[in-house]
N, C-alpha and C. Protein backbone atom coordinates (compact mmCIF):
# COMPACT_ATOMS: atom_id res chain seq x y z
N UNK A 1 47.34 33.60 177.26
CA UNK A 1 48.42 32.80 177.82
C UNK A 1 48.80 33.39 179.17
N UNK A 2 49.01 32.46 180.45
CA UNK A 2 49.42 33.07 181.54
C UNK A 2 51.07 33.91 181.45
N UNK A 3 51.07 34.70 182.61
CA UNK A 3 52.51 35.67 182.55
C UNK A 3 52.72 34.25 183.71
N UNK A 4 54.17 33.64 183.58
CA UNK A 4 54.32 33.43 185.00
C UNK A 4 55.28 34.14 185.73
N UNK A 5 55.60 34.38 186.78
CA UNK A 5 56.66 35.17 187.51
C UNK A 5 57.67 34.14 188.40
N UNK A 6 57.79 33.06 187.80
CA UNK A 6 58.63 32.33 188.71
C UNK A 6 59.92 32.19 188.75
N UNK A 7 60.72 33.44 187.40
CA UNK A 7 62.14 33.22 187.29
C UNK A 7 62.84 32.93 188.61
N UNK A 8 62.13 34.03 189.49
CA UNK A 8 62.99 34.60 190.90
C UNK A 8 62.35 33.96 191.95
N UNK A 9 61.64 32.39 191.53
CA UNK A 9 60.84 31.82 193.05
C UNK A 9 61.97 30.18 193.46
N UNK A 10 61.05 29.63 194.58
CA UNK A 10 61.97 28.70 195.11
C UNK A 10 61.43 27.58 194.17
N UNK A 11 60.97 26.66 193.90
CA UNK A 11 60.41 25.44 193.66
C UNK A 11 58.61 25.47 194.64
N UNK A 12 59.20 25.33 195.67
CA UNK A 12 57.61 25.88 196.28
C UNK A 12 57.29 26.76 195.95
N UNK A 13 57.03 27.96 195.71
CA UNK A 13 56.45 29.08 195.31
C UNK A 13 56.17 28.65 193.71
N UNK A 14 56.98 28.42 192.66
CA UNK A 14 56.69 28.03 191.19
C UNK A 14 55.61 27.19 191.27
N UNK A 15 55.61 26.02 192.55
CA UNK A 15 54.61 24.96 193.09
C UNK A 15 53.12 26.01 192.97
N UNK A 16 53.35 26.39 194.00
CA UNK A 16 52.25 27.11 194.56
C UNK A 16 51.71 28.07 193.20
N UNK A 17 52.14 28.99 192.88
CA UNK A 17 51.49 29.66 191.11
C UNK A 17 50.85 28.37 190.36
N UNK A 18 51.88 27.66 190.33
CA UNK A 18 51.14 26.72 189.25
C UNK A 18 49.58 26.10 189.74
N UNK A 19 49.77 25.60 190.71
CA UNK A 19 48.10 25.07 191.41
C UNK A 19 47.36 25.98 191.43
N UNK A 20 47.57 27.22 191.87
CA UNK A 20 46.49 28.11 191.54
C UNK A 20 45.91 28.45 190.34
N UNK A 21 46.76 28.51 189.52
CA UNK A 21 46.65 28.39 188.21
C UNK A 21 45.27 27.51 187.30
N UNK A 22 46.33 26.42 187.92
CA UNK A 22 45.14 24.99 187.63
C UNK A 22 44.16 25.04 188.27
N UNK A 23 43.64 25.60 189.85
CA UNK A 23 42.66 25.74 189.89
C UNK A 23 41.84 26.49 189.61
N UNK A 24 42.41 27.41 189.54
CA UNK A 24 41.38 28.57 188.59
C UNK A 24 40.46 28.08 187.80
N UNK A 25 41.56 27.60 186.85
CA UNK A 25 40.83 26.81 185.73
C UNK A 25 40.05 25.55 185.60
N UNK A 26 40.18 24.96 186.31
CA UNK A 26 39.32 23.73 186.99
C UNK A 26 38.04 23.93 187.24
N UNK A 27 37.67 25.14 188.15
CA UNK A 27 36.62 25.64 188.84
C UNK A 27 35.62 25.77 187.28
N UNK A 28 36.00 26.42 185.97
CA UNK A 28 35.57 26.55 185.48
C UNK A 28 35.16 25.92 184.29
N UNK A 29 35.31 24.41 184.37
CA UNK A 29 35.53 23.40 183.48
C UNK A 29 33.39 22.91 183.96
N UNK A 30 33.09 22.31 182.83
CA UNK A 30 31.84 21.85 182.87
C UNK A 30 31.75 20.41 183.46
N UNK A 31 30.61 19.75 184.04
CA UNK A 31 30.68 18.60 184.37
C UNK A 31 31.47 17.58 183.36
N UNK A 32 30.86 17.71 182.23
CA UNK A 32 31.50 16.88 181.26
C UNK A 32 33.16 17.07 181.10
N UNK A 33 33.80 18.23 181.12
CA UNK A 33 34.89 18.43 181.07
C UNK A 33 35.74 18.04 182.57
N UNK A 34 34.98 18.20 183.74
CA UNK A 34 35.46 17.20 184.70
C UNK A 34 36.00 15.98 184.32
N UNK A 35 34.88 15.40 183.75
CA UNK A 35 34.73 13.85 183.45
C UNK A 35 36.21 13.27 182.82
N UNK A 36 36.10 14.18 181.88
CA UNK A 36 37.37 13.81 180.66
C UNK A 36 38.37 13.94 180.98
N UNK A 37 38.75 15.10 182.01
CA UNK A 37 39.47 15.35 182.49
C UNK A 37 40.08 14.63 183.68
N UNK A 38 39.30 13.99 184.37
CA UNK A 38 39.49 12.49 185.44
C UNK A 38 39.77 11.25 185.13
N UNK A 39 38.64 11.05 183.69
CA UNK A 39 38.76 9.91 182.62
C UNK A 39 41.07 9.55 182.47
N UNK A 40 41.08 10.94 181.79
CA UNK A 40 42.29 11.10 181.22
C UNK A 40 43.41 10.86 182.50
N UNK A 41 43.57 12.19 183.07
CA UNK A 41 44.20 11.56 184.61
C UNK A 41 44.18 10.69 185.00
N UNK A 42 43.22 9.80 185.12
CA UNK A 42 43.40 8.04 185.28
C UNK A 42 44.04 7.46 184.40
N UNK A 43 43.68 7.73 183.09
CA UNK A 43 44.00 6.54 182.26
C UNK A 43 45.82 6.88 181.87
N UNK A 44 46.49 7.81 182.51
CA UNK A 44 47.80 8.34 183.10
C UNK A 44 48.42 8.24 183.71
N UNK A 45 47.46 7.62 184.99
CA UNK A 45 48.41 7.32 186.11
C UNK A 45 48.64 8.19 186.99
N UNK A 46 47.72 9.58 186.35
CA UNK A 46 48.00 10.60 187.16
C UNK A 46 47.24 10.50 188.80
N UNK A 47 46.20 10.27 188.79
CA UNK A 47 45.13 9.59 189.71
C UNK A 47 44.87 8.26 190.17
N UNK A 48 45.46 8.12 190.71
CA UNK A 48 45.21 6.38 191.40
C UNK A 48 43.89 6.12 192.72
């Protein structure tokens, strides 16, 4: 589980941890897990 350290940040900075975060983990997702993962985000609304 991640530590986060954002008690003491602004909103941008909590911003900023978190995307890195996610990309970290992104980078290491398989094509297929791309997929599902875009699939899903679309079918959310997250991705237009």
């Amino acid at each position: 589980m991640p530590t986060f350290s954002h008690f003491n940040q602004s909103d941008d900075g909590r911003r900023d941890e978190l995307v890195r975060q996610i990309e970290h983990s992104v980078e290491r997702l398989s094509v297929q897990e791309l997929e599902a993962l875009y699939y899903d985000m679309v079918a959310k609304d997250y991705i237009r």
